[in-house]
N, C-alpha and C. Protein backbone atom coordinates (compact mmCIF):
# COMPACT_ATOMS: atom_id res chain seq x y z
N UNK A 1 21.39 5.63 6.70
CA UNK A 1 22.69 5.02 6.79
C UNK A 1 22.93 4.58 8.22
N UNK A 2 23.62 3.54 8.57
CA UNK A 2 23.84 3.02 9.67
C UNK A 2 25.12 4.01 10.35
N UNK A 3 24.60 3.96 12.07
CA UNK A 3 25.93 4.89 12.54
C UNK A 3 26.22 3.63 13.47
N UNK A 4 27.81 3.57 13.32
CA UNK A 4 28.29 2.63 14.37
C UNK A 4 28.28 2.56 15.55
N UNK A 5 28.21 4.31 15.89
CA UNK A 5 28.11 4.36 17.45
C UNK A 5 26.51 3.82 17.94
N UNK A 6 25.71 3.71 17.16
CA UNK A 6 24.29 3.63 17.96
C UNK A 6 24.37 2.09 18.36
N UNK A 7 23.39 1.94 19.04
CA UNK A 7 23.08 0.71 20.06
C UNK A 7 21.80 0.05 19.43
N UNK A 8 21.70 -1.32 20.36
CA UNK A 8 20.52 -1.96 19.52
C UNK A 8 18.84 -0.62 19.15
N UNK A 9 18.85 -0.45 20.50
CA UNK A 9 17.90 0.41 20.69
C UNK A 9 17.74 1.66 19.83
N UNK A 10 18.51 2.74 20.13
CA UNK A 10 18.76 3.79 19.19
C UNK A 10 18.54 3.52 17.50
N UNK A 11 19.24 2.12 17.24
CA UNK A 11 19.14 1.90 16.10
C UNK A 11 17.68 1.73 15.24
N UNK A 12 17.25 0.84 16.16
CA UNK A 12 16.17 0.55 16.40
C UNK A 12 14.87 2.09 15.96
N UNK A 13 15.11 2.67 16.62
CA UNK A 13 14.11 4.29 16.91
C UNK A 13 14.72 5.10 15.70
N UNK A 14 16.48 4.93 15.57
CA UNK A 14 16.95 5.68 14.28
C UNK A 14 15.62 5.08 12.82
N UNK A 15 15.63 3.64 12.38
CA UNK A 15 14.62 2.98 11.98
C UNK A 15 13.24 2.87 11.60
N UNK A 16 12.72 3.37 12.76
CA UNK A 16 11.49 3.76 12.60
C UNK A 16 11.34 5.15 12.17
N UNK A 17 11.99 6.25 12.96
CA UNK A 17 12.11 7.43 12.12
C UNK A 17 11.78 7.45 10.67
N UNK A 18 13.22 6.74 10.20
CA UNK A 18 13.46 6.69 8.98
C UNK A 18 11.89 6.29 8.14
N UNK A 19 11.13 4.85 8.88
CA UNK A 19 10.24 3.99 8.15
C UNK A 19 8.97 5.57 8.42
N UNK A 20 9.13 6.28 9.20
CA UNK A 20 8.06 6.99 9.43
C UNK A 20 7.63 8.26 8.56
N UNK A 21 8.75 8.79 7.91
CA UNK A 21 9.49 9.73 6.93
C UNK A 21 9.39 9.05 5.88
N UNK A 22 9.12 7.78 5.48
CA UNK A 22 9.23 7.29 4.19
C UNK A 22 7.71 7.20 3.72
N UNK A 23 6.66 6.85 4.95
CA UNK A 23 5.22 6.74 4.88
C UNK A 23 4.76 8.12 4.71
N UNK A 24 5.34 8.97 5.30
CA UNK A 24 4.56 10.34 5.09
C UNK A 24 4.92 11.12 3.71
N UNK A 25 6.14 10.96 3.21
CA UNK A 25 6.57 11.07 1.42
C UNK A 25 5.70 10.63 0.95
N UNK A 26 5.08 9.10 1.33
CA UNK A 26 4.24 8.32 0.37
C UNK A 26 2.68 8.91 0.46
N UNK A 27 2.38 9.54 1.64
CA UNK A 27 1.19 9.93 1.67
C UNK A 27 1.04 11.24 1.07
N UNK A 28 2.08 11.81 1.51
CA UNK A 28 1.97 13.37 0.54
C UNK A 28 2.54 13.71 -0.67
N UNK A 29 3.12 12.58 -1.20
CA UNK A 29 3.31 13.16 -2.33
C UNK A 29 3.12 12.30 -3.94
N UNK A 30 2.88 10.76 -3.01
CA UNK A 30 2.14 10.09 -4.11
C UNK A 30 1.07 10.12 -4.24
N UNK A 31 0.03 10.02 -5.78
CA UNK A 31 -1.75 9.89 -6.18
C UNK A 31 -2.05 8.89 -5.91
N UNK A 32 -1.11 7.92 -6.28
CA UNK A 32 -1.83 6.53 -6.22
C UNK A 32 -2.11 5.89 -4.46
N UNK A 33 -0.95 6.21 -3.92
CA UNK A 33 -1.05 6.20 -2.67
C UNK A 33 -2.35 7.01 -1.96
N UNK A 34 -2.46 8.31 -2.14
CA UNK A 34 -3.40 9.03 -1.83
C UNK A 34 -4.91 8.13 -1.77
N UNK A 35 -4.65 8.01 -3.44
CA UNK A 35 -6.20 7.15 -3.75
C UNK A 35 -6.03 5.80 -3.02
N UNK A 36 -5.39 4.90 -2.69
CA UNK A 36 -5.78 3.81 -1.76
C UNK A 36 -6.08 4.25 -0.34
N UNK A 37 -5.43 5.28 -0.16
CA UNK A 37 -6.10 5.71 1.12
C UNK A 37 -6.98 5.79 1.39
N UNK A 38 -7.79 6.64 0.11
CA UNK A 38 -9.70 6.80 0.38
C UNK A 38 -9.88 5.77 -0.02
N UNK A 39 -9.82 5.07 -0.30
CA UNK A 39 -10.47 3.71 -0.74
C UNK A 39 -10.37 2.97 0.57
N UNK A 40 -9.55 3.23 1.23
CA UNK A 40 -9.08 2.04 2.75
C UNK A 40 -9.88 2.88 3.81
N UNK A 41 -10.20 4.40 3.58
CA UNK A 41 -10.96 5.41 4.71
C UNK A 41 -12.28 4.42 4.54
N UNK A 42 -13.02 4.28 3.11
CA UNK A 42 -14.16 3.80 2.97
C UNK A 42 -14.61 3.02 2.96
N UNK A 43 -13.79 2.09 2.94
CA UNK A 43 -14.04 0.23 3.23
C UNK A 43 -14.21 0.24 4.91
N UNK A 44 -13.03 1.10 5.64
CA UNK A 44 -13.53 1.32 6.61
C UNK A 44 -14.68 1.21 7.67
N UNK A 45 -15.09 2.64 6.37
CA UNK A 45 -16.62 3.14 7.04
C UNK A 45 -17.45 1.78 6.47
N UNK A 46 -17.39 1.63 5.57
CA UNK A 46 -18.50 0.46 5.31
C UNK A 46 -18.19 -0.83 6.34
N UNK A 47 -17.12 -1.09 6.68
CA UNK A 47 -17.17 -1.69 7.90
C UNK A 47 -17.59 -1.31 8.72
N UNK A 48 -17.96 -0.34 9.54
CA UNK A 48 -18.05 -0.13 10.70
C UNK A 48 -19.65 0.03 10.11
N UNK A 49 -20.26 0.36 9.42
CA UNK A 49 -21.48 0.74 9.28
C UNK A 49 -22.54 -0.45 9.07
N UNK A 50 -21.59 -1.64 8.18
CA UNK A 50 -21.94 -3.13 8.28
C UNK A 50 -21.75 -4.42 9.26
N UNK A 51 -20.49 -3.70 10.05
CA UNK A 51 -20.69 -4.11 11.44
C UNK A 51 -20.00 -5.32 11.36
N UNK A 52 -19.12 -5.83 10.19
CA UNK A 52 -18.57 -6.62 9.94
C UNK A 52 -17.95 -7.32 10.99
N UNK A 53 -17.23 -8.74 11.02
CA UNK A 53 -16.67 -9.48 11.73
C UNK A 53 -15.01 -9.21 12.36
N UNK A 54 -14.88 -9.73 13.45
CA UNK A 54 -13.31 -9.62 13.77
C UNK A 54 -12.56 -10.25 12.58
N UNK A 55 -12.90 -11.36 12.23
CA UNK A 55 -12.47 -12.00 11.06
C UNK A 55 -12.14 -11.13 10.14
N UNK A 56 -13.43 -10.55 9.67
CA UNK A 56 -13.51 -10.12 8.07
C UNK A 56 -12.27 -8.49 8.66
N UNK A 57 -12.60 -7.81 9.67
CA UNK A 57 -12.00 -6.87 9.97
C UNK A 57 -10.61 -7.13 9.51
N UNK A 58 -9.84 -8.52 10.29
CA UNK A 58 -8.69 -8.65 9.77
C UNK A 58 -7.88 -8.72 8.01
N UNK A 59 -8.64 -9.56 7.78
CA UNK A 59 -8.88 -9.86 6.54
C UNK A 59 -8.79 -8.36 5.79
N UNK A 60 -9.64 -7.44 5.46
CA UNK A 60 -9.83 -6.52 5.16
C UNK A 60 -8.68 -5.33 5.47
N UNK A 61 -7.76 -5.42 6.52
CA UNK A 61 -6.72 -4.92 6.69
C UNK A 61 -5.55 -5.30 6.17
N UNK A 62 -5.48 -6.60 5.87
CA UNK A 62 -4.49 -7.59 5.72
C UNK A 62 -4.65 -6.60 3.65
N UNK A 63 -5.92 -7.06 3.46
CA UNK A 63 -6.35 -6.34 1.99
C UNK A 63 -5.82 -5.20 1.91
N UNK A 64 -5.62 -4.33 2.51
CA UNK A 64 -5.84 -2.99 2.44
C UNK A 64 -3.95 -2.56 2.93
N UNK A 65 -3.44 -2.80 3.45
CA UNK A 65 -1.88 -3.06 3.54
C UNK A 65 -1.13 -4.04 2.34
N UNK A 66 -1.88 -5.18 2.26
CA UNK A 66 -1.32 -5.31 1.17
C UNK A 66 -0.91 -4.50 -0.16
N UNK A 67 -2.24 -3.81 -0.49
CA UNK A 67 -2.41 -2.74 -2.01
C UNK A 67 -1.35 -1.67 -1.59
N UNK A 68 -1.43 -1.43 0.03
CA UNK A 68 -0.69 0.06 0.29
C UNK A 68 1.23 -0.82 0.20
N UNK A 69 1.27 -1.29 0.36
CA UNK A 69 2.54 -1.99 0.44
C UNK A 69 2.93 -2.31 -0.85
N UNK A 70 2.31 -3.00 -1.78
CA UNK A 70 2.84 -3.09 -2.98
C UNK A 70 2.49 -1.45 -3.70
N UNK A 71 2.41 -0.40 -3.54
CA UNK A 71 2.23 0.66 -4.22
C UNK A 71 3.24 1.26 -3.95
N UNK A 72 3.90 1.04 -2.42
CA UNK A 72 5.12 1.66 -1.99
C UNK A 72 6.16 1.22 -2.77
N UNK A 73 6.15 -0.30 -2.61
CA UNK A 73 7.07 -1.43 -3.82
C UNK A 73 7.11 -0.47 -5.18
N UNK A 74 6.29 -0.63 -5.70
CA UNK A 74 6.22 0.19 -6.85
C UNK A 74 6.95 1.40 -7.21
N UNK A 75 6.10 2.29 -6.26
CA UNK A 75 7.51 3.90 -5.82
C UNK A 75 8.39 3.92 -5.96
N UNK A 76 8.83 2.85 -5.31
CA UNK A 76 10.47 2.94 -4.26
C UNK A 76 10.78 2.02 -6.02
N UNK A 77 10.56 1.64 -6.79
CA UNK A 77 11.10 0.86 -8.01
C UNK A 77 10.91 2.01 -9.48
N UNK A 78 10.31 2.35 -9.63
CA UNK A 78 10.19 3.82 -10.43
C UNK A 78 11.09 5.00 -9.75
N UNK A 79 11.29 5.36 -9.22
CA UNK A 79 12.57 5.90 -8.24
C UNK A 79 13.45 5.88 -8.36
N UNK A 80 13.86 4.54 -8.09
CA UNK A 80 15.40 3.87 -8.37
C UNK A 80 15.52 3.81 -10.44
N UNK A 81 14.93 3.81 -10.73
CA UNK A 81 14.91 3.46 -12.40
C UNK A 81 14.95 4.83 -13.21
N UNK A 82 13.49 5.89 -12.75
CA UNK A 82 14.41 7.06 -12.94
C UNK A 82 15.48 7.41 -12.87
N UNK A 83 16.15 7.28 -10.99
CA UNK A 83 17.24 7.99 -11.21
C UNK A 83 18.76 7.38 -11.52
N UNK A 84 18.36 6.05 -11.91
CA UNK A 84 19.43 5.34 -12.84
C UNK A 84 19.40 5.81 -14.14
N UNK A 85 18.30 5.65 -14.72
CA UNK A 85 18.33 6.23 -16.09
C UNK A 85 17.04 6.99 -16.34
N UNK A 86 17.48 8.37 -16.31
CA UNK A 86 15.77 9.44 -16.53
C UNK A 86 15.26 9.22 -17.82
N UNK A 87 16.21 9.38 -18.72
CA UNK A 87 15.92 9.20 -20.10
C UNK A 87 14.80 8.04 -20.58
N UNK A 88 14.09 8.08 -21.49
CA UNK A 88 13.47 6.72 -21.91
C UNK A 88 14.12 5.58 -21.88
N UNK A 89 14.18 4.74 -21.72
CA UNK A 89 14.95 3.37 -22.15
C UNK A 89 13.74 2.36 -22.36
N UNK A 90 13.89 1.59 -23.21
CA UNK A 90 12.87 0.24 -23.35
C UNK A 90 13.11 -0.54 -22.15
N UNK A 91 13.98 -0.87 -21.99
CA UNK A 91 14.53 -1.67 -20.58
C UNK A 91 13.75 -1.12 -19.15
N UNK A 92 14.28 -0.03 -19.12
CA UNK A 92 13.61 1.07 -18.06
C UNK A 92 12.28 0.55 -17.75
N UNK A 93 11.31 1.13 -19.01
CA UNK A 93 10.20 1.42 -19.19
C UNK A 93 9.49 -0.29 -18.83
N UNK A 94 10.22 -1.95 -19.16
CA UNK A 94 9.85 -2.69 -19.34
C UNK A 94 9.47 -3.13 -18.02
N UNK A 95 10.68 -3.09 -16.79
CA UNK A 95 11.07 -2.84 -15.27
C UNK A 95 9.46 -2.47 -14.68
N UNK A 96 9.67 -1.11 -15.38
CA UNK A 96 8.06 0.17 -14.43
C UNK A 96 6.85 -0.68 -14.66
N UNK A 97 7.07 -0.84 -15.74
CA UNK A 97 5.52 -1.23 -16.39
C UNK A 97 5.12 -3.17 -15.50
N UNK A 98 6.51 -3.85 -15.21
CA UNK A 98 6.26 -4.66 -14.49
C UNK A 98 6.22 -4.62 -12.97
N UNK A 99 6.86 -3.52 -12.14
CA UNK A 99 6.98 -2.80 -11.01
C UNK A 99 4.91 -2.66 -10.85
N UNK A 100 4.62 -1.76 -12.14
CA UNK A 100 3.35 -1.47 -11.53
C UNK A 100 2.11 -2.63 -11.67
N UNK A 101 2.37 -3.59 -11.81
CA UNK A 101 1.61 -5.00 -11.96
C UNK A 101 1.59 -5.53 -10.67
N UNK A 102 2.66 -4.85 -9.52
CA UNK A 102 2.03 -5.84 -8.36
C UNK A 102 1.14 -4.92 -7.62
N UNK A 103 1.09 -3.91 -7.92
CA UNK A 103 -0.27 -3.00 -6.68
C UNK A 103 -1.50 -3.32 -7.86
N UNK A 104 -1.57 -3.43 -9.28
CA UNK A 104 -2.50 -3.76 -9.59
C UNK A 104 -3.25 -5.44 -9.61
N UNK A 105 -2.31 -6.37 -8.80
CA UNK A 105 -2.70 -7.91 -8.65
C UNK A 105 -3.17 -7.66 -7.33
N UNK A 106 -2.60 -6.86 -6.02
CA UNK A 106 -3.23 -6.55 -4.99
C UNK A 106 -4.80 -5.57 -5.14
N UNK A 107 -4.61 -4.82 -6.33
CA UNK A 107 -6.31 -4.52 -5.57
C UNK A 107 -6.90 -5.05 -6.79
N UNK A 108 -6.76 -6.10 -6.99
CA UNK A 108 -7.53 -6.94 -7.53
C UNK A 108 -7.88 -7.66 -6.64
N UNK A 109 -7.02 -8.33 -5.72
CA UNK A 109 -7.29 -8.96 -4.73
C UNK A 109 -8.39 -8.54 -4.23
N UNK A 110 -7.71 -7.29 -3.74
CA UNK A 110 -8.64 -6.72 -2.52
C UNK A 110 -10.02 -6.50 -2.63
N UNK A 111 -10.47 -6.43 -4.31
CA UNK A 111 -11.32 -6.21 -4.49
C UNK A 111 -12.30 -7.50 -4.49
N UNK A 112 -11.55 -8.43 -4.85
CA UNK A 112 -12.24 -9.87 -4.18
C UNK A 112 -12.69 -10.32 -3.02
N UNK A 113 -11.79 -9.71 -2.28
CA UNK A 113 -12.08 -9.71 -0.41
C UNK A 113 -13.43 -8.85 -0.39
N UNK A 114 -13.04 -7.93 -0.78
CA UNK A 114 -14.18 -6.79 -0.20
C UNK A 114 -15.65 -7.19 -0.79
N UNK A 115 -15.45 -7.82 -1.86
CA UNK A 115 -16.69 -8.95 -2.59
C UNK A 115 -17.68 -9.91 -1.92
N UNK A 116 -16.54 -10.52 -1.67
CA UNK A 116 -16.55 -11.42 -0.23
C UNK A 116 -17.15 -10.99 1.12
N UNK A 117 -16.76 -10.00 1.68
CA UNK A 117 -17.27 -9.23 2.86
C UNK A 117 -18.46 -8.42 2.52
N UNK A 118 -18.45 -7.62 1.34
CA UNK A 118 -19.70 -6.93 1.39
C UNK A 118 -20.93 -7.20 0.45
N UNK A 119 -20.68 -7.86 -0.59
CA UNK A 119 -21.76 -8.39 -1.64
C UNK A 119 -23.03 -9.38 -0.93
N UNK A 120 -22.86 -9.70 0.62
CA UNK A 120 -23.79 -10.47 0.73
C UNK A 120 -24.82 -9.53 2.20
N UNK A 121 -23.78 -8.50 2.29
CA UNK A 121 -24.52 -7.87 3.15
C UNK A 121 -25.43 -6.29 2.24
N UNK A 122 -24.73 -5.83 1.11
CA UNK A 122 -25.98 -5.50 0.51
C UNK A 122 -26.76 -6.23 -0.42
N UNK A 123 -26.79 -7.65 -0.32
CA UNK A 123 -27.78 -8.04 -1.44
C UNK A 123 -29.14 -8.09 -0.27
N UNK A 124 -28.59 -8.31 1.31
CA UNK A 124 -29.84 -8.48 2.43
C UNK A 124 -30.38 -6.84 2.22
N UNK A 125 -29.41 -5.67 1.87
CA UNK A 125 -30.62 -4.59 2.26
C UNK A 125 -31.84 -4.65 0.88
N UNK A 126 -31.29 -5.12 -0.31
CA UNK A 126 -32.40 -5.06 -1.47
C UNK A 126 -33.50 -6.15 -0.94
C-alpha cells in the first residue's frame, strides 16, 4: 500500500522490498516456479559449458524470464480467483485454465530458442 509520507526515493526501496518478497513467495512456495528454475540453472550450465554467444546469452535470458514471468502472471491470477471464489465455478475454472496457457506458450518458446542455440552445437559433438 502506498504511504503518503514517503518520498520519491523511499517509495521507490518501499517497492522493491515489496517486488523482492513477492519473488521469494514465488521461489519457495511455488512447483512450477521451482521447476523453471532448474531448468534456467541448466540451460545455464549448458551455456557456459557450450560457450555460447553474447547474443545467444541474451536471448536465452530474455527466454528464461520470460517463462519465469508469465508463471508469476499465472500465480498472481489463480490467487486472485481462488480467493474471489474458492468454490468450483465453471467461470473460475475457465479464467485458470486460460491464466495457465501463457507460461505454457512461453516455454514453448523457450524451448525453440534453446533449439536454436543448442541443437547445432550437439549435432557437432556426434
Amino acid at each position: 500500500m502506498k504511504n503518503p509520507n514517503d518520498g520519491f526515493l523511499r517509495g521507490r526501496i518501499r517497492s522493491l522490498k515489496f517486488a523482492l518478497r513477492g519473488m521469494w513467495l514465488l521461489m519457495t512456495t511455488e512447483d512450477s516456479i521451482k521447476a523453471q528454475l532448474c531448468i534456467a540453472i541448466f540451460a545455464t550450465i549448458l551455456g557456459f559449458y557450450f560457450d555460447i554467444s553474447n547474443v545467444e546469452w541474451m536471448i536465452q535470458f530474455l527466454a528464461i524470464g520470460l517463462v519465469l514471468v508469465a508463471e508469476a502472471a499465472n500465480t498472481a491470477i489463480e490467487e486472485i480467483a481462488d480467493f474471489i471464489h474458492p468454490e468450483y465455478h465453471k467461470k473460475i475454472g475457465l479464467i485458470k485454465d486460460i491464466a495457465a496457457g501463457a507460461p505454457s506458450f512461453a516455454a514453448f518458446i523457450s524451448l525453440i530458442v534453446a533449439g536454436f542455440i543448442y541443437i547445432p552445437r550437439i549435432n557437432l559433438l556426434f
